[in-house]
N, C-alpha and C. Protein backbone atom coordinates (compact mmCIF):
# COMPACT_ATOMS: atom_id res chain seq x y z
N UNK A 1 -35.84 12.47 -12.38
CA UNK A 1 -34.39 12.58 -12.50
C UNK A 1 -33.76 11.24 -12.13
N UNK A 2 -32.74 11.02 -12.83
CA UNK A 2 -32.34 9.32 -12.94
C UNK A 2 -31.30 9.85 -12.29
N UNK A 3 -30.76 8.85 -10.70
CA UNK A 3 -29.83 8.65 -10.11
C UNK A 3 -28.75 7.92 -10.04
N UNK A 4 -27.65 7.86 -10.36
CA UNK A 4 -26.31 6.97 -10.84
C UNK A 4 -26.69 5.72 -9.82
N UNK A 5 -26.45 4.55 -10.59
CA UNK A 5 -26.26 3.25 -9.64
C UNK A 5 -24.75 3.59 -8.69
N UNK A 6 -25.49 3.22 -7.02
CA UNK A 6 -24.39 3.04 -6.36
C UNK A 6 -23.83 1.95 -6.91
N UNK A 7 -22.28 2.32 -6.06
CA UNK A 7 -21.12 1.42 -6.49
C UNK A 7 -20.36 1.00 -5.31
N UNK A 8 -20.91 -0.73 -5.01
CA UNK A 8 -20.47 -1.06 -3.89
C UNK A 8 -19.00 -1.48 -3.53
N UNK A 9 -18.39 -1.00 -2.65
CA UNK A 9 -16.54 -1.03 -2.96
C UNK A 9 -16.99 -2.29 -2.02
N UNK A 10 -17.40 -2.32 -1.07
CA UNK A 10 -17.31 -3.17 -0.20
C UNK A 10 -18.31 -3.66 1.32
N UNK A 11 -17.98 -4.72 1.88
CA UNK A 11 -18.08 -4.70 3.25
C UNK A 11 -17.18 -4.74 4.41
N UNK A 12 -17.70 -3.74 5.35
CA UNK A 12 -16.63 -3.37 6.48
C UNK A 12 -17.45 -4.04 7.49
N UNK A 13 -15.90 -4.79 8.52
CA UNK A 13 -17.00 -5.16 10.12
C UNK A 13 -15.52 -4.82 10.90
N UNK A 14 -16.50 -4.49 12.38
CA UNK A 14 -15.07 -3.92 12.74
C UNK A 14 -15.55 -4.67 14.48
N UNK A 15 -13.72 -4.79 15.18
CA UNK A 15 -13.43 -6.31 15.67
C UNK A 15 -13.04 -5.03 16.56
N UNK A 16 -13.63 -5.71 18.50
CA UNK A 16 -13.31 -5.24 19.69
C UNK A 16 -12.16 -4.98 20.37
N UNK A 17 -10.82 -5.80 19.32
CA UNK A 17 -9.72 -6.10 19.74
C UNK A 17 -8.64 -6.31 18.70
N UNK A 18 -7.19 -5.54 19.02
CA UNK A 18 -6.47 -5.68 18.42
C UNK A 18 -6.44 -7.84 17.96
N UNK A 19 -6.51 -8.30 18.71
CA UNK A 19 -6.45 -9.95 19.04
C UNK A 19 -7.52 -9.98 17.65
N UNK A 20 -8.45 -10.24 18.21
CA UNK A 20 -9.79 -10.50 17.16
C UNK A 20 -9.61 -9.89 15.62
N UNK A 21 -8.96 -8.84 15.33
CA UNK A 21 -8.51 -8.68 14.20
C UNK A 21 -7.58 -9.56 13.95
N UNK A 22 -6.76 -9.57 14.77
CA UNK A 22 -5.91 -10.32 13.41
C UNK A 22 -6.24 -12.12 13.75
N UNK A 23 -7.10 -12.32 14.73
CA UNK A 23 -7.94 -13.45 13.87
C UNK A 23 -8.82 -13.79 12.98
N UNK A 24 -9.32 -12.98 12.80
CA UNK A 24 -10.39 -12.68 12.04
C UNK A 24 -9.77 -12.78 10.42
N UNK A 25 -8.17 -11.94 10.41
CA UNK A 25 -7.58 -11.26 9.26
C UNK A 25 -6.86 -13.04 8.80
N UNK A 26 -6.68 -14.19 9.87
CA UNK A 26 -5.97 -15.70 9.43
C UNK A 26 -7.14 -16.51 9.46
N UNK A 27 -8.54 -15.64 9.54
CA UNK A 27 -9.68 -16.55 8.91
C UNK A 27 -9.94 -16.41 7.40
N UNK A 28 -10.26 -15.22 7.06
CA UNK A 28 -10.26 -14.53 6.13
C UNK A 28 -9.23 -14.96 5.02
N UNK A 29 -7.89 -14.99 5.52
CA UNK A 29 -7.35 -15.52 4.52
C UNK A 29 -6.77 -16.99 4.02
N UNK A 30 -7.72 -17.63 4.96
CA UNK A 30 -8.07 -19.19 4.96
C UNK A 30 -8.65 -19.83 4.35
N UNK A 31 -9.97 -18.67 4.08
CA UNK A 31 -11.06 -18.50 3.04
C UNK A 31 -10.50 -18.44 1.63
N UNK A 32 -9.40 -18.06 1.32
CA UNK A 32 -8.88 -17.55 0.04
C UNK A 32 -9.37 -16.48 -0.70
N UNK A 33 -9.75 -15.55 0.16
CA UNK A 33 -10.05 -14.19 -0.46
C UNK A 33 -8.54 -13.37 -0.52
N UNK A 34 -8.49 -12.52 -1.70
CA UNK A 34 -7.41 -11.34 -2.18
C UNK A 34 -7.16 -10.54 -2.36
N UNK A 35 -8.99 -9.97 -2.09
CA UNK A 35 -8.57 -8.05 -2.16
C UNK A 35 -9.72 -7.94 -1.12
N UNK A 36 -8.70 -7.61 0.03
CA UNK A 36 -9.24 -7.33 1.52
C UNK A 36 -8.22 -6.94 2.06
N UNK A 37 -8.25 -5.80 3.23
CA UNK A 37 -7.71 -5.26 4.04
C UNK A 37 -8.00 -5.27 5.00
N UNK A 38 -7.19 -5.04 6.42
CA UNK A 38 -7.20 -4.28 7.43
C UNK A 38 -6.62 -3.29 8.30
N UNK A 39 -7.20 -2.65 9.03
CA UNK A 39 -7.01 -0.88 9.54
C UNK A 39 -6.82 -0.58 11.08
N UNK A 40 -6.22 -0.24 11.79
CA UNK A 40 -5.91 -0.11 12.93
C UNK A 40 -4.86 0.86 13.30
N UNK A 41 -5.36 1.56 14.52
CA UNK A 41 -4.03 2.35 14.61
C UNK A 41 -2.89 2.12 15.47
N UNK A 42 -2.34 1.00 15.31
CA UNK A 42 -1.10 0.92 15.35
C UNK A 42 -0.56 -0.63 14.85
N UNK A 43 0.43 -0.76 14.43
CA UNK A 43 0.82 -1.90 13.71
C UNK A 43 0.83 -3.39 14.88
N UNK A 44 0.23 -4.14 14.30
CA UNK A 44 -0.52 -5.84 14.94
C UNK A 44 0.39 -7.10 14.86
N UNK A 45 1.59 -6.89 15.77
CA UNK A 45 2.40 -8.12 15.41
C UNK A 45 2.02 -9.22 14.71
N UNK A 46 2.24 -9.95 13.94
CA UNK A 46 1.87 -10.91 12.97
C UNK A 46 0.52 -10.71 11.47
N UNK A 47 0.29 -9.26 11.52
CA UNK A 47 -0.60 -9.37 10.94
C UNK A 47 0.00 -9.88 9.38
N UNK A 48 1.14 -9.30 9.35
CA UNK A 48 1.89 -9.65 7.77
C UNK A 48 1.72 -11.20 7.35
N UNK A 49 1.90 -11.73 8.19
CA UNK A 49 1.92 -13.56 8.29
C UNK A 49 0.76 -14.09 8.04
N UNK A 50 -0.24 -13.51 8.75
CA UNK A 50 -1.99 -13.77 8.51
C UNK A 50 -2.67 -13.12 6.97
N UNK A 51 -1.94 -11.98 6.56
CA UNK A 51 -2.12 -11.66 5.37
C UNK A 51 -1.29 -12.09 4.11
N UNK A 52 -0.43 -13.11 4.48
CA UNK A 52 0.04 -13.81 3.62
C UNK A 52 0.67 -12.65 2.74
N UNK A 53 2.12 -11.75 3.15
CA UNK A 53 2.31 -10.55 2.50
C UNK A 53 3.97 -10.78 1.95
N UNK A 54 3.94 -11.05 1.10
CA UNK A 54 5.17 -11.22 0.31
C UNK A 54 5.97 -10.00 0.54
N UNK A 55 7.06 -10.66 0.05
CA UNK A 55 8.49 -9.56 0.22
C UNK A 55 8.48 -8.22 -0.44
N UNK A 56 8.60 -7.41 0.21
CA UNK A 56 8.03 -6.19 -0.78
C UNK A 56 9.08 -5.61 -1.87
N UNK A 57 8.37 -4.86 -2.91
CA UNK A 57 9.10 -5.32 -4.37
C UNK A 57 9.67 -3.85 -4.30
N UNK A 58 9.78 -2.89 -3.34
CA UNK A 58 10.03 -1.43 -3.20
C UNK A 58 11.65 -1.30 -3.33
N UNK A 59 12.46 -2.79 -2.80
CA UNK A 59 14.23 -2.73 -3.20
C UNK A 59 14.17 -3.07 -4.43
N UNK A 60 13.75 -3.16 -5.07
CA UNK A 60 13.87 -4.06 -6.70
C UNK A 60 13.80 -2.10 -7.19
N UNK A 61 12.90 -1.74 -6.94
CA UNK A 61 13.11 0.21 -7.61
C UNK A 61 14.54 0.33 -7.22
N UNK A 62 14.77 0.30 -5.71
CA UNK A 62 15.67 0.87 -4.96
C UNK A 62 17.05 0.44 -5.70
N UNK A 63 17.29 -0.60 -5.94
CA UNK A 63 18.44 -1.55 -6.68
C UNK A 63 18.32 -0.56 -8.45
N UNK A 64 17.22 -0.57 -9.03
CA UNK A 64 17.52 -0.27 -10.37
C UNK A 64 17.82 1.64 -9.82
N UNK A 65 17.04 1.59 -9.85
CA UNK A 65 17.58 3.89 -9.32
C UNK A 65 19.63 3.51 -8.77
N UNK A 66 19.42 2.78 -7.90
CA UNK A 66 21.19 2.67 -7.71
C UNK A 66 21.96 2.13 -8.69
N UNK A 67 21.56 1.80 -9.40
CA UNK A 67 22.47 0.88 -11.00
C UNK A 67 22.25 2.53 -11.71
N UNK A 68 21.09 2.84 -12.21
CA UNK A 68 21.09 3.63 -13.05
C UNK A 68 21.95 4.96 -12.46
N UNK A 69 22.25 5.29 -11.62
CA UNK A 69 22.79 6.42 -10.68
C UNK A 69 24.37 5.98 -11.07
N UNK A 70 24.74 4.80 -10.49
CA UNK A 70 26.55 4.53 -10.70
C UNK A 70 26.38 4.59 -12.37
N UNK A 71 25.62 3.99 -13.22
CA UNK A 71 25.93 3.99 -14.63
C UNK A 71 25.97 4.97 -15.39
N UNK A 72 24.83 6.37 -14.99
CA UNK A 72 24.74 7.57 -14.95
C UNK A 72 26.72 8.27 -14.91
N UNK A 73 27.06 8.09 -14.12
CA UNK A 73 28.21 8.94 -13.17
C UNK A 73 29.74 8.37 -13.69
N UNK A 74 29.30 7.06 -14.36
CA UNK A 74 30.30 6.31 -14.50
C UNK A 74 30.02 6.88 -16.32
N UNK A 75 29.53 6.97 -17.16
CA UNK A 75 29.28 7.44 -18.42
C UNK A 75 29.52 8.92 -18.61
N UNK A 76 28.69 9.78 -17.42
CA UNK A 76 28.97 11.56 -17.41
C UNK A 76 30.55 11.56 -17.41
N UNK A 77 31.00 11.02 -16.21
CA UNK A 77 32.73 10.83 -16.00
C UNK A 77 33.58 11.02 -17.32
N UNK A 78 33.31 9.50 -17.78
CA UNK A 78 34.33 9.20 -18.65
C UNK A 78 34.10 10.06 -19.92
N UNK A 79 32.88 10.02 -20.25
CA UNK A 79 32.69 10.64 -21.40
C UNK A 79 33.45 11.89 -21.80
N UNK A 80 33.13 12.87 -20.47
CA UNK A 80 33.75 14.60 -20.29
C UNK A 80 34.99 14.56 -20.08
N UNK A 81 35.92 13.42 -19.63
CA UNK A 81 37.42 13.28 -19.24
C UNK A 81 37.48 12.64 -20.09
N UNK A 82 37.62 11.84 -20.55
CA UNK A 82 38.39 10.42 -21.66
C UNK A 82 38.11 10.96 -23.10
N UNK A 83 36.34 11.46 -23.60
CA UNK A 83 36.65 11.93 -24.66
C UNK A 83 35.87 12.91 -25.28
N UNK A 84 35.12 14.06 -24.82
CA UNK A 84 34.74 14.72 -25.06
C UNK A 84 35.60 15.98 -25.12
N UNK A 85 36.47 16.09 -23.73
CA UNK A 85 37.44 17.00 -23.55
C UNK A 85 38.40 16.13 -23.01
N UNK A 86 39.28 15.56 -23.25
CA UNK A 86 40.59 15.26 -22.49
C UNK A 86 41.73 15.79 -22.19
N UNK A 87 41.79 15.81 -20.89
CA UNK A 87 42.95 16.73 -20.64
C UNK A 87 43.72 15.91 -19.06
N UNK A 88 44.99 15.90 -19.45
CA UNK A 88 46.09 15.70 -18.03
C UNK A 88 45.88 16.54 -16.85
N UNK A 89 45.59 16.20 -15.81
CA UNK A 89 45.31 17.29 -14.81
C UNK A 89 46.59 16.13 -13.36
N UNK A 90 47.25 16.63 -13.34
CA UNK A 90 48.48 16.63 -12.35
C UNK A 90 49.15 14.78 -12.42
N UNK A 91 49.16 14.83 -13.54
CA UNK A 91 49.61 13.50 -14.41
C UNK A 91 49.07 12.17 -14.19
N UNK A 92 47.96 12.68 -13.93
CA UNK A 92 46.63 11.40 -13.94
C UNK A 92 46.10 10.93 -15.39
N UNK A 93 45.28 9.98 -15.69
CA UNK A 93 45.10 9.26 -16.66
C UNK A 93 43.99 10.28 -17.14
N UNK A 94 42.98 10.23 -18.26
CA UNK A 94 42.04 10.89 -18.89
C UNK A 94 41.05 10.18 -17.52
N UNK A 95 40.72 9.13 -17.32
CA UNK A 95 40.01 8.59 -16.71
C UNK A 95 40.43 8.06 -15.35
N UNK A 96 40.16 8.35 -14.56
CA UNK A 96 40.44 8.05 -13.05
C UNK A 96 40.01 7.71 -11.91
N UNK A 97 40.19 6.55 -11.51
CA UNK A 97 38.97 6.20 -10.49
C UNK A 97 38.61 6.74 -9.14
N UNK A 98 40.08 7.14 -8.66
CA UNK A 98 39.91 7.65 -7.26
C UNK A 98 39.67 8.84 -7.34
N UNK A 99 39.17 10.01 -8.20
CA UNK A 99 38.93 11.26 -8.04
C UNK A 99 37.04 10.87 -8.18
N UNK A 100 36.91 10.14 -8.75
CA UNK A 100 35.51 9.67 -9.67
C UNK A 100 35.20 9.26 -8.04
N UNK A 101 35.28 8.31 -7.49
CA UNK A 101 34.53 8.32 -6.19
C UNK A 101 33.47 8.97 -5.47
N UNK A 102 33.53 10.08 -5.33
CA UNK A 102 32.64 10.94 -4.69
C UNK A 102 31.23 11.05 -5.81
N UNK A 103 32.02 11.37 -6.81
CA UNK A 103 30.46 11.65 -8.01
C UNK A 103 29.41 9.95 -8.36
N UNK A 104 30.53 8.91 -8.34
CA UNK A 104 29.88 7.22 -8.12
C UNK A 104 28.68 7.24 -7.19
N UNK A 105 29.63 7.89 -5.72
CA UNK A 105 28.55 7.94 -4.55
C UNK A 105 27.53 8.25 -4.31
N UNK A 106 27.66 9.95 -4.93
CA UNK A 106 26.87 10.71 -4.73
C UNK A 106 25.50 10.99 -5.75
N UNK A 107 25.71 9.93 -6.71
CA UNK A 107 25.10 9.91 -8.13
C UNK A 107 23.99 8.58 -8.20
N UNK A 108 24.67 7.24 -6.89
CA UNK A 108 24.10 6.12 -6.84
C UNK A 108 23.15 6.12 -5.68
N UNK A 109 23.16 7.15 -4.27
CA UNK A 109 22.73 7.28 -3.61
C UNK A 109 21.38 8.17 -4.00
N UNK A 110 21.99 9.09 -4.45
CA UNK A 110 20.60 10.34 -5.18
C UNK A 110 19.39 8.85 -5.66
N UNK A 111 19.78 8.48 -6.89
CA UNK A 111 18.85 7.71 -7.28
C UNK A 111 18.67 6.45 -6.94
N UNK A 112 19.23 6.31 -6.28
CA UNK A 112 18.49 5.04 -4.88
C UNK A 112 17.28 5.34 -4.55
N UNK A 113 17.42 7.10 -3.32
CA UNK A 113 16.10 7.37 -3.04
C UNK A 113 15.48 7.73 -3.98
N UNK A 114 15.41 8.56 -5.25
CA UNK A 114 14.60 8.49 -5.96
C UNK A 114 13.71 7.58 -6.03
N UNK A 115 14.45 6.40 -6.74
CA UNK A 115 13.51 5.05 -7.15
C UNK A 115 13.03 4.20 -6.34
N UNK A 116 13.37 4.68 -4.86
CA UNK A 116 12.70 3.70 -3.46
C UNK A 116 11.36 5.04 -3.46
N UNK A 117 11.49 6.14 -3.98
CA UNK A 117 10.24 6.97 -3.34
C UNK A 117 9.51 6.67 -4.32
N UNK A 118 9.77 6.74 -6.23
CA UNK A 118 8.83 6.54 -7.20
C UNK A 118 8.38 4.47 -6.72
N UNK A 119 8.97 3.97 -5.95
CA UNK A 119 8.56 2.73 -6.40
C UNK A 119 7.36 2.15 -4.99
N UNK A 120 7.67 3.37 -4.21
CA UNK A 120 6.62 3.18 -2.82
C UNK A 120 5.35 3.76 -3.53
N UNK A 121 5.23 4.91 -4.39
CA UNK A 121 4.27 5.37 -5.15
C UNK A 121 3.31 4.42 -5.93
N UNK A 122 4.10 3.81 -6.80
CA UNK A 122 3.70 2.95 -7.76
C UNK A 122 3.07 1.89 -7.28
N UNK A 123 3.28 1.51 -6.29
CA UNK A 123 3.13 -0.08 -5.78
C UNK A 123 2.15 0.27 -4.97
N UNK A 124 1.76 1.17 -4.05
CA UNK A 124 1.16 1.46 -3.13
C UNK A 124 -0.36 2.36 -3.77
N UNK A 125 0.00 2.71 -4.78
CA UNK A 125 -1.37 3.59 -5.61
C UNK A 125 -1.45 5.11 -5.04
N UNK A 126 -0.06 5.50 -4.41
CA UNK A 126 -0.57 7.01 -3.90
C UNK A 126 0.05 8.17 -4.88
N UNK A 127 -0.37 9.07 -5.19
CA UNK A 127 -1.01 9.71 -3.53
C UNK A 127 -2.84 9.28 -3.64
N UNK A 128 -3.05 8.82 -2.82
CA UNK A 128 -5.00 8.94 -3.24
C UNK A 128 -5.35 9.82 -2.33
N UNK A 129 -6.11 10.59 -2.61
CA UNK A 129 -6.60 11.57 -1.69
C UNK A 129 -7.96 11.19 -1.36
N UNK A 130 -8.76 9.73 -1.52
CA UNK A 130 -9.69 9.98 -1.03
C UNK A 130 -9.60 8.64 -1.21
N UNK A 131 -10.02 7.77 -0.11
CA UNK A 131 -10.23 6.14 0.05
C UNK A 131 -12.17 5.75 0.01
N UNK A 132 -12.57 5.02 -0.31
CA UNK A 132 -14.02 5.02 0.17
C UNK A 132 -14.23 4.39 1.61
N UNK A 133 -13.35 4.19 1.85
CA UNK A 133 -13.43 3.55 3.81
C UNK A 133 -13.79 4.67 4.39
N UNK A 134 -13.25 5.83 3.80
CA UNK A 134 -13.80 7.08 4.50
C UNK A 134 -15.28 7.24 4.45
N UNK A 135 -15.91 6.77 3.69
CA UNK A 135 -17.30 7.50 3.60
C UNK A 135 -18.16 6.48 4.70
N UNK A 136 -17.22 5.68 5.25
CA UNK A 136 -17.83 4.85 6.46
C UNK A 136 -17.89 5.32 7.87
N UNK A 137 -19.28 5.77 8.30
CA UNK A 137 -19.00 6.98 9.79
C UNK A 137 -18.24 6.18 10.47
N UNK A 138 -18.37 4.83 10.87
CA UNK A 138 -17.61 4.02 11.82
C UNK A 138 -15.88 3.90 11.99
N UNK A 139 -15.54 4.40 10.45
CA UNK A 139 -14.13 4.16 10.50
C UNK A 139 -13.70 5.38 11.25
N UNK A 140 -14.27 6.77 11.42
CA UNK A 140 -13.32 7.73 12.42
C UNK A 140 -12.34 7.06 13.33
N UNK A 141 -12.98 5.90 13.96
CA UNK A 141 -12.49 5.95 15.37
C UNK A 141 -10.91 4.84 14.87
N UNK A 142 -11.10 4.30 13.70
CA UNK A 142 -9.55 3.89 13.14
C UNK A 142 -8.35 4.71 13.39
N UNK A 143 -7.98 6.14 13.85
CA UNK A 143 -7.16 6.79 14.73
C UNK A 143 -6.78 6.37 15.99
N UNK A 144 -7.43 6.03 16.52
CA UNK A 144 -8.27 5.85 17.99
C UNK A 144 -8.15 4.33 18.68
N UNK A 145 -8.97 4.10 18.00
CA UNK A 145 -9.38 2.48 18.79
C UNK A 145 -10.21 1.70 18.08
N UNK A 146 -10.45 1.81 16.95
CA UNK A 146 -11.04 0.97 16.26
C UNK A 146 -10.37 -0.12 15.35
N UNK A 147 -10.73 -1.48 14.82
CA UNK A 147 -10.03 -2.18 14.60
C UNK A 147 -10.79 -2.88 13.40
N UNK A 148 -10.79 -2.85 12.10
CA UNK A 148 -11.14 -2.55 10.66
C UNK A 148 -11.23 -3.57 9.93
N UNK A 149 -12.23 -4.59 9.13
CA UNK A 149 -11.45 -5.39 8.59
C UNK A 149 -12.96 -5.11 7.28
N UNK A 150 -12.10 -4.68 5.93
CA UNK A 150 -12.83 -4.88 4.42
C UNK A 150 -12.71 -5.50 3.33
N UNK A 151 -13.74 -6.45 2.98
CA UNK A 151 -13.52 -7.07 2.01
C UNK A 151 -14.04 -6.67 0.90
N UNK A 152 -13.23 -6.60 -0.32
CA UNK A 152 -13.57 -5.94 -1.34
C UNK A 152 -14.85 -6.75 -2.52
N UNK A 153 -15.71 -5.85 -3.06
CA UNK A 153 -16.26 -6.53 -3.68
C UNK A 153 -15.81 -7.06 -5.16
N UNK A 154 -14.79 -5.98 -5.82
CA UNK A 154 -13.77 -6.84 -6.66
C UNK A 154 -13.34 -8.32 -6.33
N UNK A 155 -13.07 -8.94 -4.97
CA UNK A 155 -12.53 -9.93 -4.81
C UNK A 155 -13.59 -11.04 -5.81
N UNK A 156 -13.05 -11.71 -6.25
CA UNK A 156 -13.88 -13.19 -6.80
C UNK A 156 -14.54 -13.80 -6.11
N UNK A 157 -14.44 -14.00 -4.96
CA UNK A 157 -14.58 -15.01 -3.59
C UNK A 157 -16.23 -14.08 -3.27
N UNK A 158 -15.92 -12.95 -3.59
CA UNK A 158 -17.28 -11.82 -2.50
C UNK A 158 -18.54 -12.23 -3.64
N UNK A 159 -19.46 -12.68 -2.15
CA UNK A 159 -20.79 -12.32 -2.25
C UNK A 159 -21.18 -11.88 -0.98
N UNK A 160 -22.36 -10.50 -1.49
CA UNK A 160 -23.04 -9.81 -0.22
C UNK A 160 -23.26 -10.47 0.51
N UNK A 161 -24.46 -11.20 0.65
CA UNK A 161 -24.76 -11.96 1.47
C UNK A 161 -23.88 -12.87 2.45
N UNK A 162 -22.98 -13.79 1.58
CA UNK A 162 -22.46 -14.78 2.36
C UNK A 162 -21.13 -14.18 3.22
N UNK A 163 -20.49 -13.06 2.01
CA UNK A 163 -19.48 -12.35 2.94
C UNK A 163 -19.99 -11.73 4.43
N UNK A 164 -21.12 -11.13 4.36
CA UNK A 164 -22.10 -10.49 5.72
C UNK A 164 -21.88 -11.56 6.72
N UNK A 165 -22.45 -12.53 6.29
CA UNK A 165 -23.01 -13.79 7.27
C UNK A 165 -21.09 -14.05 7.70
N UNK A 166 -20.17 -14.01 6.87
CA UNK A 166 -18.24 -14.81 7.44
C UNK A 166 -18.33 -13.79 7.98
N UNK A 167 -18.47 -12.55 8.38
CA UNK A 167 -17.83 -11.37 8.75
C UNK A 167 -18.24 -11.62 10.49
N UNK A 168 -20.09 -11.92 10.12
CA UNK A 168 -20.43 -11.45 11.54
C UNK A 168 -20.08 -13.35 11.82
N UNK A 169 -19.93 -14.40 11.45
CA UNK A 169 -19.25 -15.50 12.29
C UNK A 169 -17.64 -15.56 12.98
N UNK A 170 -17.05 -14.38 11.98
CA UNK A 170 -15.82 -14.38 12.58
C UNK A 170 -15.58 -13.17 13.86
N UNK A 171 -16.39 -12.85 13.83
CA UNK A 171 -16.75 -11.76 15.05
C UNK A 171 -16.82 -10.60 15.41
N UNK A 172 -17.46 -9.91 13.93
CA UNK A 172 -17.27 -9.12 13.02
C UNK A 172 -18.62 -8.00 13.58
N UNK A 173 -18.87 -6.76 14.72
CA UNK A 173 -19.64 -5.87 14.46
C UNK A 173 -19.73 -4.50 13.41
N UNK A 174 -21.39 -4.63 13.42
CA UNK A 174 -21.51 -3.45 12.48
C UNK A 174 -20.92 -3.65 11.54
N UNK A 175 -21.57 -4.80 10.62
CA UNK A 175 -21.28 -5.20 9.45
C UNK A 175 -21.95 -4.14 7.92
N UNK A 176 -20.84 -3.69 8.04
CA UNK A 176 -21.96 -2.27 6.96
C UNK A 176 -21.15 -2.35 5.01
N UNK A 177 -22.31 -1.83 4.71
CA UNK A 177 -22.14 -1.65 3.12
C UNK A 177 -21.05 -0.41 2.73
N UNK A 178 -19.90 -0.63 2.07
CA UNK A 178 -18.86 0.68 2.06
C UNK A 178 -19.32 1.06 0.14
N UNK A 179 -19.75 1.96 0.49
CA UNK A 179 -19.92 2.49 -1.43
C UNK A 179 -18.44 3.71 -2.14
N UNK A 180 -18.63 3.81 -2.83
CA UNK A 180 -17.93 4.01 -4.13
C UNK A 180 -17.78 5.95 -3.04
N UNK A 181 -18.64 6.65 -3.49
CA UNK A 181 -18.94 7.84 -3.60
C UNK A 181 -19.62 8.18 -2.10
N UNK A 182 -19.19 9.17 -1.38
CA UNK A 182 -19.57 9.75 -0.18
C UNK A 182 -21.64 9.87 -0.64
N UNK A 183 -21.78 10.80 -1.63
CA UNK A 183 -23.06 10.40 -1.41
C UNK A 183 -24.08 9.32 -1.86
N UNK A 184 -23.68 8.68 -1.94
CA UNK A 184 -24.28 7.40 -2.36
C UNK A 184 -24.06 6.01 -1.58
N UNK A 185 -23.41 6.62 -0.09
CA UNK A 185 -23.20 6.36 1.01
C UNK A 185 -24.58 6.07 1.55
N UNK A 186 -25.36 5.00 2.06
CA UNK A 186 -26.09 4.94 2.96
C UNK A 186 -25.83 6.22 4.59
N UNK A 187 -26.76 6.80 5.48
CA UNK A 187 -26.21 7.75 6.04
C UNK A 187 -27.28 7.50 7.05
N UNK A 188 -27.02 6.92 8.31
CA UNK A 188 -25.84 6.02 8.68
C UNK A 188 -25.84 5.10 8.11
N UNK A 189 -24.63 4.44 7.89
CA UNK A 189 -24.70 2.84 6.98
C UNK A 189 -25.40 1.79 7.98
N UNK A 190 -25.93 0.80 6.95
CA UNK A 190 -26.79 0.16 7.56
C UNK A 190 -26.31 -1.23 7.93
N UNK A 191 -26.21 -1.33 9.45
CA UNK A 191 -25.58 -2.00 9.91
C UNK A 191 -26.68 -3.21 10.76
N UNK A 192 -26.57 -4.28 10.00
CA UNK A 192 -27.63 -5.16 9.80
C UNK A 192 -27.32 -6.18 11.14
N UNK A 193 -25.71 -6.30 11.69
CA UNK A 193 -25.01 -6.99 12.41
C UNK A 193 -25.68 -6.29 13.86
N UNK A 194 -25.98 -5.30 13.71
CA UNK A 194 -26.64 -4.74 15.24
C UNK A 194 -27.92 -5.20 15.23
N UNK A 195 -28.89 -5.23 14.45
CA UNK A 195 -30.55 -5.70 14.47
C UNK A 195 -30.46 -6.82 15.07
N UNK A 196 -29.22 -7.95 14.64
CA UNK A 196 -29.15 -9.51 15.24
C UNK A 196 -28.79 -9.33 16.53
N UNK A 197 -27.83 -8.49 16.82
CA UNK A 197 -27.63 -8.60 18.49
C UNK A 197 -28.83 -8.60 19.20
């Protein structure tokens, strides 16, 4: 019976210290690698700066959902008053701005959040219900106290080998293989960075 080639997403090494991560994370991206992450549970002053993380593009949704919302409200408006049905209502114009207010508001705000929630979606790849970092026993303790750093093997920059060898120079334990698919998971992953200790 022929077994699917594993599919290596990556290598994970994981750092004793909030500190050591995010040195590790302004070595790493010194190196000029681009599809790598890191994991910790709780947010690492400066890590944004060390990951070189641009302005996030989630107001650019937020801005078009609020255009389309006033342009929405400002078209429903006029259209149903000015000329679909026009009618004098207590000797106001067909079209009127200060009654229109509330529906502007309430029409630009709606799809604000809309397009800040579809554009956190989009940009971010969720919902994923299943990461392959998970199929790494070591990452549990990423709740906890563990402190994460993976480089992807998509990146251009990654090779097994030499990525292994930057991981454990930057101070990187339990340097392990992260695969595609839970079973095709090494079990326990094989963590080559402990044999050297």
């Amino acid at each position: 019976m022929n077994h699917p080639a594993k599919i290596l997403h990556g290598l994970g090494a994981e750092f004793p210290s909030a500190a050591a991560l995010l040195h590790a994370a302004q070595k790493i991206q010194s190196f000029g690698f681009r599809r790598w992450d890191v994991y910790s549970p709780f947010p690492i002053h400066g890590m944004d700066q060390a990951m070189n993380f641009k302005r996030s593009k989630v107001s650019l949704f937020s801005l078009l959902g609020g255009c389309t919302g006033l342009t929405t409200a400002f078209v429903l408006i006029y259209y149903t008053s000015a000329i679909n049905y026009p009618l004098i209502v207590q000797g106001k114009p067909y079209f009127a701005l200060e009654p229109s207010l509330p529906i502007f508001f309430e029409l630009t705000i709606l799809l604000t959040a809309f397009g800040t929630i579809l554009g956190l979606l989009l940009l971010t790849l969720m919902p994923r219900l299943h990461h392959p970092v998970f199929n790494w026993d070591r990452f549990k303790k990423v709740s906890d106290d563990g402190f994460f750093l993976v480089l992807e093997s998509a990146d251009p920059r990654f090779d097994a080998e030499a990525s292994r060898k930057l991981l454990m120079e930057i101070g990187g334990d339990h340097v392990s293989e992260i695969y595609q698919d839970a079973e095709e998971n090494p079990h326990p992953a094989r963590p080559e960075s402990e044999a050297t200790q």
